[in-house]
C-alpha atoms as a PDB file:
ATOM      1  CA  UNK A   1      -4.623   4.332   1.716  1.00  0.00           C
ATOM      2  CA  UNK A   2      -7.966   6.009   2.344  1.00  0.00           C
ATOM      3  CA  UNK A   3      -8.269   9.787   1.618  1.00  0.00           C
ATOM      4  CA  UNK A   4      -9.196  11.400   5.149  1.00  0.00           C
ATOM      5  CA  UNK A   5     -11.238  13.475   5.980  1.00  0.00           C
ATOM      6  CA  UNK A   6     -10.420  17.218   5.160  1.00  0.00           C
ATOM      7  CA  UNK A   7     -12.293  18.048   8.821  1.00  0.00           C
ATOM      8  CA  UNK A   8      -9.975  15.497  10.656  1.00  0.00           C
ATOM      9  CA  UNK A   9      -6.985  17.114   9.130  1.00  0.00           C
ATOM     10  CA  UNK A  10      -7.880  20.605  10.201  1.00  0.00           C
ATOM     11  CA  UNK A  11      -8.819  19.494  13.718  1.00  0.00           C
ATOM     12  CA  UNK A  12      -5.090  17.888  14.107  1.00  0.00           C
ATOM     13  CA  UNK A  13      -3.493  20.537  12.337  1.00  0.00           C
ATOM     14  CA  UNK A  14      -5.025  23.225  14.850  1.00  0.00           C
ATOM     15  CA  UNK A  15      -4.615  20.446  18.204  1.00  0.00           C
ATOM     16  CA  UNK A  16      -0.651  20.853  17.078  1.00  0.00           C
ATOM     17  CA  UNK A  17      -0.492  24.790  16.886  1.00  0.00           C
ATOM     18  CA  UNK A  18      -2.010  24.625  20.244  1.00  0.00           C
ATOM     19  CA  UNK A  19       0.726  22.513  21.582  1.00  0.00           C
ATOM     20  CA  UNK A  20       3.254  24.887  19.795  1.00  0.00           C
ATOM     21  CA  UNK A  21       1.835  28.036  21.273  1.00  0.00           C
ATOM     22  CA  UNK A  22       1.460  26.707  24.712  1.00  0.00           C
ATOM     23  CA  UNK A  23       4.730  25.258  24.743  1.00  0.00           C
ATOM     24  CA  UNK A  24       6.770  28.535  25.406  1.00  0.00           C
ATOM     25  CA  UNK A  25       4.769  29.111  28.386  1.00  0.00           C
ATOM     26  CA  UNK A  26       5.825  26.744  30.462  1.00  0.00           C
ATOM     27  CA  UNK A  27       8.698  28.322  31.768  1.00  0.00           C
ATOM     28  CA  UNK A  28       6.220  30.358  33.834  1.00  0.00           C
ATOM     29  CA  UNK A  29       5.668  27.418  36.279  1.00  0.00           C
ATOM     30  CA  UNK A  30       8.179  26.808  38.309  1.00  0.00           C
ATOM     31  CA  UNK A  31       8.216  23.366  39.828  1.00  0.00           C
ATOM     32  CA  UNK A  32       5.276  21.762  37.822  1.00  0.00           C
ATOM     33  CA  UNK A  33       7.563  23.136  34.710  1.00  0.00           C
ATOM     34  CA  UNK A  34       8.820  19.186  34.151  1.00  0.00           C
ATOM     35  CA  UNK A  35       6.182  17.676  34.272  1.00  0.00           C
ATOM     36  CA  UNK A  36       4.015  19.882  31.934  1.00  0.00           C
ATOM     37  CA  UNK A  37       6.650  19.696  29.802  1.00  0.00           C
ATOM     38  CA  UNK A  38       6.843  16.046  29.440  1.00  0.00           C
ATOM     39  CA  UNK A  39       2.834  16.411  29.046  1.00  0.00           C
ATOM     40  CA  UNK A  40       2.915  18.920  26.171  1.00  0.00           C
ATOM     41  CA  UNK A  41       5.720  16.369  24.434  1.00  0.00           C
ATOM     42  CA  UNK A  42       3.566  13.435  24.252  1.00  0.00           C
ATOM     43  CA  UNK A  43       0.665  15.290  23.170  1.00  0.00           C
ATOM     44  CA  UNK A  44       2.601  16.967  20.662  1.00  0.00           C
ATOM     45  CA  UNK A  45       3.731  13.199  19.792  1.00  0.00           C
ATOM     46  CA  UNK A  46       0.548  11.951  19.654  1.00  0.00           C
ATOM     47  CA  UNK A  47      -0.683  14.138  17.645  1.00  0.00           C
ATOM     48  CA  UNK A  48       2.164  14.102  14.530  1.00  0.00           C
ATOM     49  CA  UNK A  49       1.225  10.145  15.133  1.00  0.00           C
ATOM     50  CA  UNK A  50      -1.857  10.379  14.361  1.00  0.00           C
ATOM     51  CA  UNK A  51      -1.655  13.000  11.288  1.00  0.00           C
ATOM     52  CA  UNK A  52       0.843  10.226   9.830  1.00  0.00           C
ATOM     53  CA  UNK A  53      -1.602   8.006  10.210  1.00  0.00           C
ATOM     54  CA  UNK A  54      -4.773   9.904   8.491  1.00  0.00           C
ATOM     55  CA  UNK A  55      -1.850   9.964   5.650  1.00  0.00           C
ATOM     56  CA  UNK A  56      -0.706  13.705   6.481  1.00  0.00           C
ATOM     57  CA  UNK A  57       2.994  12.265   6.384  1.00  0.00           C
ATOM     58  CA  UNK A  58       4.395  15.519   4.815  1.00  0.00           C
ATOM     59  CA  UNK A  59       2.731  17.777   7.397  1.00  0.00           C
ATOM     60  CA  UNK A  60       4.395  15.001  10.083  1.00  0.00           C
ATOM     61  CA  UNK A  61       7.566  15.794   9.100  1.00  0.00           C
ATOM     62  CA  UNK A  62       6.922  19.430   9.264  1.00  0.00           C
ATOM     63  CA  UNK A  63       6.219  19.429  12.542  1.00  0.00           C
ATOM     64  CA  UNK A  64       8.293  17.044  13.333  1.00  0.00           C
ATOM     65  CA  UNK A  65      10.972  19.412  12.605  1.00  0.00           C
ATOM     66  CA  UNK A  66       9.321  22.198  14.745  1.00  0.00           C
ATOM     67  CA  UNK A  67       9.347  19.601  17.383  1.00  0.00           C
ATOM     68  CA  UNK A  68      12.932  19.048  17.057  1.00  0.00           C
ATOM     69  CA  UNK A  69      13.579  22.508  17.983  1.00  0.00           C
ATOM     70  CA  UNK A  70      11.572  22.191  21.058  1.00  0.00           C
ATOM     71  CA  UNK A  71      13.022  18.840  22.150  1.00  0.00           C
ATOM     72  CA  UNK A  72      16.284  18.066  20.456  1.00  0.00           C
ATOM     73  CA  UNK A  73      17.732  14.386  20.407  1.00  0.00           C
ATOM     74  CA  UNK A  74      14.279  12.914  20.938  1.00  0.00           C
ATOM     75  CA  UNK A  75      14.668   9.494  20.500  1.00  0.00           C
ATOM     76  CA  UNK A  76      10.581   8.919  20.152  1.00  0.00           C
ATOM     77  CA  UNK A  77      10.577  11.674  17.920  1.00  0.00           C
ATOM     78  CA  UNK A  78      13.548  10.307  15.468  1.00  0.00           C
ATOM     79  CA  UNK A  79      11.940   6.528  15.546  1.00  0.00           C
ATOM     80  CA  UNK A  80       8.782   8.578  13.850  1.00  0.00           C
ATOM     81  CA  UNK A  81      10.611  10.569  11.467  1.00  0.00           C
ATOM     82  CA  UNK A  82      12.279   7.194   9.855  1.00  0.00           C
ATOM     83  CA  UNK A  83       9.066   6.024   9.792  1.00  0.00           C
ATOM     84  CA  UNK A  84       7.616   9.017   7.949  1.00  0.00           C
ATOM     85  CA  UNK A  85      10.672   8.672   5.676  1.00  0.00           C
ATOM     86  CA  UNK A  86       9.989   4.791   4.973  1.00  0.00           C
ATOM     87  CA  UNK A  87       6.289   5.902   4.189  1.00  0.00           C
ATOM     88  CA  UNK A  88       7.196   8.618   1.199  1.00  0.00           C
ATOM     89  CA  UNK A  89       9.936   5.934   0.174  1.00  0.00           C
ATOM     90  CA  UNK A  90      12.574   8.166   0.993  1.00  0.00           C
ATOM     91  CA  UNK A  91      15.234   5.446   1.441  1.00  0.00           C
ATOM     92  CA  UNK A  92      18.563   7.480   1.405  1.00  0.00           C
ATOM     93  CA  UNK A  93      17.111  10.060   4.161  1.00  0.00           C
ATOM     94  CA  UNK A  94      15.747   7.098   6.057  1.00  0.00           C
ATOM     95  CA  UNK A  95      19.669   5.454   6.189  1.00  0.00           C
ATOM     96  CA  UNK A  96      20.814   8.630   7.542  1.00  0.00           C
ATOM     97  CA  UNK A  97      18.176   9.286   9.492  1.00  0.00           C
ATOM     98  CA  UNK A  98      18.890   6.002  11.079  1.00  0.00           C
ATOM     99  CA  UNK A  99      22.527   6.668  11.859  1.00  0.00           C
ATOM    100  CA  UNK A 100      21.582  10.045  13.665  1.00  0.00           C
ATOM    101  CA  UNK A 101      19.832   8.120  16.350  1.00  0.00           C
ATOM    102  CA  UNK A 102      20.417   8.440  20.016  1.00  0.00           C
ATOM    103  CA  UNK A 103      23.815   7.152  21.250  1.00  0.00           C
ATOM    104  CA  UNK A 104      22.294   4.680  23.705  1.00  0.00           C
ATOM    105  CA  UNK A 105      21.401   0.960  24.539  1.00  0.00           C
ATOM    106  CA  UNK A 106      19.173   0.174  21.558  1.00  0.00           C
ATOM    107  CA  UNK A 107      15.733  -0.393  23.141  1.00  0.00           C
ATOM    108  CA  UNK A 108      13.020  -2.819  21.356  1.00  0.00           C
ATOM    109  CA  UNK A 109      11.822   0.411  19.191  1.00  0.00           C
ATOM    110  CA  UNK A 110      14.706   1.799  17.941  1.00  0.00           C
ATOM    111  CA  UNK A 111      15.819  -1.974  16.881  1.00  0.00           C
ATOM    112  CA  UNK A 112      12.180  -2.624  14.976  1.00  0.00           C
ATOM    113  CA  UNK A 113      12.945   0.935  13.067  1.00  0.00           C
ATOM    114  CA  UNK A 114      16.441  -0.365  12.599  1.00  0.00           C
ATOM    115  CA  UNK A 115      14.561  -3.701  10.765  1.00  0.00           C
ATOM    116  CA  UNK A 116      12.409  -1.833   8.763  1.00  0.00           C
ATOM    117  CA  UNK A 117      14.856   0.310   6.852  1.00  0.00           C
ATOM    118  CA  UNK A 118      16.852  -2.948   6.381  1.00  0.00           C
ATOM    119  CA  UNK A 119      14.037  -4.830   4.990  1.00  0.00           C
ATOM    120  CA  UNK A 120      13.271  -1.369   2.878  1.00  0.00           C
ATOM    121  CA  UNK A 121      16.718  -1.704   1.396  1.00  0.00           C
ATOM    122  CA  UNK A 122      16.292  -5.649   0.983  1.00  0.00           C
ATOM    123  CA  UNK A 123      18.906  -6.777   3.421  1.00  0.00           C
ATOM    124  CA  UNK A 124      16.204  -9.397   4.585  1.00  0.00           C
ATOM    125  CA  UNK A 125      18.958 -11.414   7.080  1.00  0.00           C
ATOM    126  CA  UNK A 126      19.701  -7.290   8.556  1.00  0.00           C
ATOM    127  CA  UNK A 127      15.992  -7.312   9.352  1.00  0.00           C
ATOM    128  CA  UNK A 128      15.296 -10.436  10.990  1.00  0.00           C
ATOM    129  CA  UNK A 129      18.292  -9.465  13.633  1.00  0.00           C
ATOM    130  CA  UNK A 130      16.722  -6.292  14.151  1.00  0.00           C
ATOM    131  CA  UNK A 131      13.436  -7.025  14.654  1.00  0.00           C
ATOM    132  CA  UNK A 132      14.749 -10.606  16.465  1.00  0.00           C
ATOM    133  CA  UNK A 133      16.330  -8.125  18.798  1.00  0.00           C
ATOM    134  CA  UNK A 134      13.539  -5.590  19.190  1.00  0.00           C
ATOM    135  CA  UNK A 135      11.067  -8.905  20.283  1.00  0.00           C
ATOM    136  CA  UNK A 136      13.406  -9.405  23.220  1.00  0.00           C
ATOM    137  CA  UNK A 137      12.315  -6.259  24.916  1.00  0.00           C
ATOM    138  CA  UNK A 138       8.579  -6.066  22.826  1.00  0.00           C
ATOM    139  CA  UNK A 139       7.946  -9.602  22.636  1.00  0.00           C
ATOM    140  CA  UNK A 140       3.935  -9.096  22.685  1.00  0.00           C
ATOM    141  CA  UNK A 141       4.084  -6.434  19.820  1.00  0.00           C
ATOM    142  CA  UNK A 142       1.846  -7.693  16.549  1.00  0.00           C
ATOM    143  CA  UNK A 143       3.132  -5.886  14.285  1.00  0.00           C
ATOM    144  CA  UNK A 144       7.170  -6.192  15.210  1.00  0.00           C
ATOM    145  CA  UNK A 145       6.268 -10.020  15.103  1.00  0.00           C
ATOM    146  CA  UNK A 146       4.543  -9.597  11.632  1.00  0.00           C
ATOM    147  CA  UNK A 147       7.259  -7.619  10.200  1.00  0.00           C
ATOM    148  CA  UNK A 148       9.437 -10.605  11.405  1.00  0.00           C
ATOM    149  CA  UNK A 149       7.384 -13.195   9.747  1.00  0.00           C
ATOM    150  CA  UNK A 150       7.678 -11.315   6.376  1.00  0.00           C
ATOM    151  CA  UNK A 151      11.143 -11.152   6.556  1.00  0.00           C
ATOM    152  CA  UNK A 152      11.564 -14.276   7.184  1.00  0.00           C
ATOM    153  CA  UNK A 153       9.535 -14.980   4.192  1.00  0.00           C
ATOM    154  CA  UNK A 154      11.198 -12.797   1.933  1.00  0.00           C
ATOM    155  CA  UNK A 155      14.661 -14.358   3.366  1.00  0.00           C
ATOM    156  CA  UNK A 156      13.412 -17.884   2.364  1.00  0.00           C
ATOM    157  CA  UNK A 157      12.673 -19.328   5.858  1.00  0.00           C
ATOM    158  CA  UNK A 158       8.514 -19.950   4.914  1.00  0.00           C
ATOM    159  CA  UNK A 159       8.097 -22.534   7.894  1.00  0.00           C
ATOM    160  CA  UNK A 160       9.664 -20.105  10.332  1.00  0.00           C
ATOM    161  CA  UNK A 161       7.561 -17.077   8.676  1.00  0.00           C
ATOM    162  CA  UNK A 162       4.599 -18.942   8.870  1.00  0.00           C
ATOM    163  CA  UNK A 163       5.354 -19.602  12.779  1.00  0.00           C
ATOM    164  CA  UNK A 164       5.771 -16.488  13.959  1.00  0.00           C
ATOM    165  CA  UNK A 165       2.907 -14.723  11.707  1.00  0.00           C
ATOM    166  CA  UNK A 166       0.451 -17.396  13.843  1.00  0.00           C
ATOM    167  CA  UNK A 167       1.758 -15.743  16.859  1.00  0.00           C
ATOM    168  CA  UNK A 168       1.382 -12.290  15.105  1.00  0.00           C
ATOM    169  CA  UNK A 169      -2.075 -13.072  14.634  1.00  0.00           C
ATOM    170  CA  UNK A 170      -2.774 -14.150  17.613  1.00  0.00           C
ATOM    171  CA  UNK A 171      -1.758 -11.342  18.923  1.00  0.00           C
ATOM    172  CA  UNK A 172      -3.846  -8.321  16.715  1.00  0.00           C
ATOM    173  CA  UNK A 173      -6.444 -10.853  15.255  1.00  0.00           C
ATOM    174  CA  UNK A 174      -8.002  -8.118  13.551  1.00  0.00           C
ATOM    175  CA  UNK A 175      -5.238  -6.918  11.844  1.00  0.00           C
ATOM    176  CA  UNK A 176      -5.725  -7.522   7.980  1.00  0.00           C
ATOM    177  CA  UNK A 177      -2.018  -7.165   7.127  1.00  0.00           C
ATOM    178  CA  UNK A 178      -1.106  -9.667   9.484  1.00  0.00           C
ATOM    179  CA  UNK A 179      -3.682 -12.283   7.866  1.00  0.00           C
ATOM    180  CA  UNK A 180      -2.600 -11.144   4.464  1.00  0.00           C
ATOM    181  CA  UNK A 181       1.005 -12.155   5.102  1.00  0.00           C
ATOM    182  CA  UNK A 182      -0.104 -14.955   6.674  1.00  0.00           C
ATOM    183  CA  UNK A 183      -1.646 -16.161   3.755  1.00  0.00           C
ATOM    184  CA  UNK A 184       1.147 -14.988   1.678  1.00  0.00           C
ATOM    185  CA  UNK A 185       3.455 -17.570   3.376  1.00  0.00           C
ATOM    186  CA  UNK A 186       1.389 -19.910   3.636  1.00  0.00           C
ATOM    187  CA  UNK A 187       0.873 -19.746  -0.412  1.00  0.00           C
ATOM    188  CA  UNK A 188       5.023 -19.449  -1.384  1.00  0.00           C
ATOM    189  CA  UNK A 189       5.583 -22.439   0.502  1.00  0.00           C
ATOM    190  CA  UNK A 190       2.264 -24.746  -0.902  1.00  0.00           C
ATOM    191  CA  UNK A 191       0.565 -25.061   1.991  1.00  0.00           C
ATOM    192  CA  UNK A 192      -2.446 -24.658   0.098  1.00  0.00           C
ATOM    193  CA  UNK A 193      -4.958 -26.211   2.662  1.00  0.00           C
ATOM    194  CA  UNK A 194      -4.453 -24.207   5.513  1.00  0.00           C
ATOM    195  CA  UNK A 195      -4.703 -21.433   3.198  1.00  0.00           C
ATOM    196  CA  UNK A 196      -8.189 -22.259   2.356  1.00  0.00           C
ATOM    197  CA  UNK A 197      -8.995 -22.833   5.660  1.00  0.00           C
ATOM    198  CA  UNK A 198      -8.412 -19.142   6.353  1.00  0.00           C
ATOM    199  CA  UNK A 199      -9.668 -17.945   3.371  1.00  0.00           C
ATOM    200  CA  UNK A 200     -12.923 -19.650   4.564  1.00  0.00           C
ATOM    201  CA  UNK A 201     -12.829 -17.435   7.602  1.00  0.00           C
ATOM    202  CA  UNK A 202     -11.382 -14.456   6.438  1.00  0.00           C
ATOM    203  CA  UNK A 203     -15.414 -13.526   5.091  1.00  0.00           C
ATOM    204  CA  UNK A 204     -18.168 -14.117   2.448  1.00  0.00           C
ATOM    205  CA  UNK A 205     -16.625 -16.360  -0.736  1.00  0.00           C
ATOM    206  CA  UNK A 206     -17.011 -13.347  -2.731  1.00  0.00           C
ATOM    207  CA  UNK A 207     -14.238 -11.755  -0.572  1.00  0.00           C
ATOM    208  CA  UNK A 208     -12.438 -15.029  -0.026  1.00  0.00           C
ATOM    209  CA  UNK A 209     -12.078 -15.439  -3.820  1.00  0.00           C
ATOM    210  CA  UNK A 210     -10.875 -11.666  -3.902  1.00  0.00           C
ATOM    211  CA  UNK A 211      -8.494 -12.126  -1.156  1.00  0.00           C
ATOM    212  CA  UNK A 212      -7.204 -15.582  -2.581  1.00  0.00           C
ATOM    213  CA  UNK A 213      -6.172 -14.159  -6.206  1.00  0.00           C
ATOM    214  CA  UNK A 214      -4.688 -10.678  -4.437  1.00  0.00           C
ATOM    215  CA  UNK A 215      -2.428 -13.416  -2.740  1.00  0.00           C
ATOM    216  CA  UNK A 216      -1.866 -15.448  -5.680  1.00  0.00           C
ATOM    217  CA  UNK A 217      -0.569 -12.431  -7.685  1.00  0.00           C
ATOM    218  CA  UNK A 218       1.345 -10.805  -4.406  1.00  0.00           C
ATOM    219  CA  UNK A 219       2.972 -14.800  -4.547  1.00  0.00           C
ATOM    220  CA  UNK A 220       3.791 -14.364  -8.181  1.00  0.00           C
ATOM    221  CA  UNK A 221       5.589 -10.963  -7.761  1.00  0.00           C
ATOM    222  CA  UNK A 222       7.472 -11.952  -5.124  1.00  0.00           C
ATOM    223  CA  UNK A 223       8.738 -15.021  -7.191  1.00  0.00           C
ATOM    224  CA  UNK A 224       9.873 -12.874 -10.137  1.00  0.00           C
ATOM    225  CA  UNK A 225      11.557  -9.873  -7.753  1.00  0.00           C
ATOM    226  CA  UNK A 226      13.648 -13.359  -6.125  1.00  0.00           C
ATOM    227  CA  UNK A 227      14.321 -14.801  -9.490  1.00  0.00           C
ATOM    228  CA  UNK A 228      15.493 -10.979 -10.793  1.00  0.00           C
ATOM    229  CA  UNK A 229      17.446 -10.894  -7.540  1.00  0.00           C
ATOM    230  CA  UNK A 230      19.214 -14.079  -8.183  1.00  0.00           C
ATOM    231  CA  UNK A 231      20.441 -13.538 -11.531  1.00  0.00           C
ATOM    232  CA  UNK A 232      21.735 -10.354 -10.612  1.00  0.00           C
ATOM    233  CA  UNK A 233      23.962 -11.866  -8.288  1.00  0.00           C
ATOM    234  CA  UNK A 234      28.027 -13.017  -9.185  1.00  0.00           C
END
């Protein structure tokens, strides 16, 4: 992950004490009170989003929890704080994390959060009925249908992996991760000429050849984690 910028932090460190302080204020206003409220919480959310995603997950969390106080029983709120969780590798707090969740009917979300402390665990089969569930309500998502293909792959179903990474792809084309994967599964199960054929697009051969041995030792590791796997078994 790419250092960010120390400017960027500051900015969105200073954006979310602005949300704090004007969050007490609302009370002031009467009937607009509701809605400014339910303005100030996806700002606030937006804004521990995006610190997560300049890498600031430990600052996330902090004001995730000052967030919490504000607007307990979030459900938005407690989808992002497994996900902080899953970032630091903080598997046991993620698992409890996950069983704190709203009471409600699971919507596609909460199910895709579900999947990826599953597939964080290993339970591969877990994950692909989470995140199988979350596409029935998100079915256009890339990245719930990526982290469906890599299950898949990591649960030995490569032709079915490979399937629904094309359709993750098609969907965020751009998405390196998702091409990366693709690639992946398309290497593990030696279809080795549509993997060139990407490669060939993915940029200059220089890159390509890059790309091709990053795959080629992602392939091998996976092979010896599955063979480790199996022998530990009864």
């Amino acid at each position: 992950m790419n250092r960010p910028k120390p400017r960027l932090a500051i900015s969105v460190a200073l954006a979310l004490g602005l949300a704090l302080a004007a969050a007490p204020a609302l009370a002031a206003h009467g009937p607009a009170r509701t809605q400014a409220q339910s303005s100030t919480r996806d700002l606030y959310l937006t804004l521990i989003r995006q610190a997560r995603t300049d890498g600031h997950v430990r600052a996330a969390l902090a004001f995730l929890d000052d967030f919490d106080r504000q607007y307990p029983g979030d459900a938005d709120a407690a989808i992002l704080r497994i996900n902080c969780l899953l970032d630091l590798d903080q598997l046991d707090a993620a698992e409890q994390a996950v069983t704190r969740l709203p009471q409600r009917k699971a919507d596609g979300p909460t199910h895709a959060v579900r999947g990826h402390v599953l597939a964080a665990v290993g339970d591969w089969d877990g994950a692909i009925a989470e995140y199988s569930a979350a596409l029935q309500t998100i079915p256009s998502d890339g990245q719930t249908n990526n982290a469906l293909g890599y299950a898949q792959l990591r649960a030995g179903h490569g032709d079915a992996a490979i399937e629904t990474l094309r359709r993750a792809r098609e969907l965020a084309p751009a998405d390196p991760v998702i091409r990366n994967n693709l690639l992946l599964a398309l290497a593990v199960s030696g279809r080795k000429e549509e993997a060139d054929t990407l490669l060939a697009r993915s940029g200059t051969p220089a890159f390509a050849a890059d790309l091709r041995k990053q795959v080629s030792d992602e392939a091998a590791r996976l092979a010896k984690v599955d063979a480790a796997h199996q022998e530990g078994r009864p």
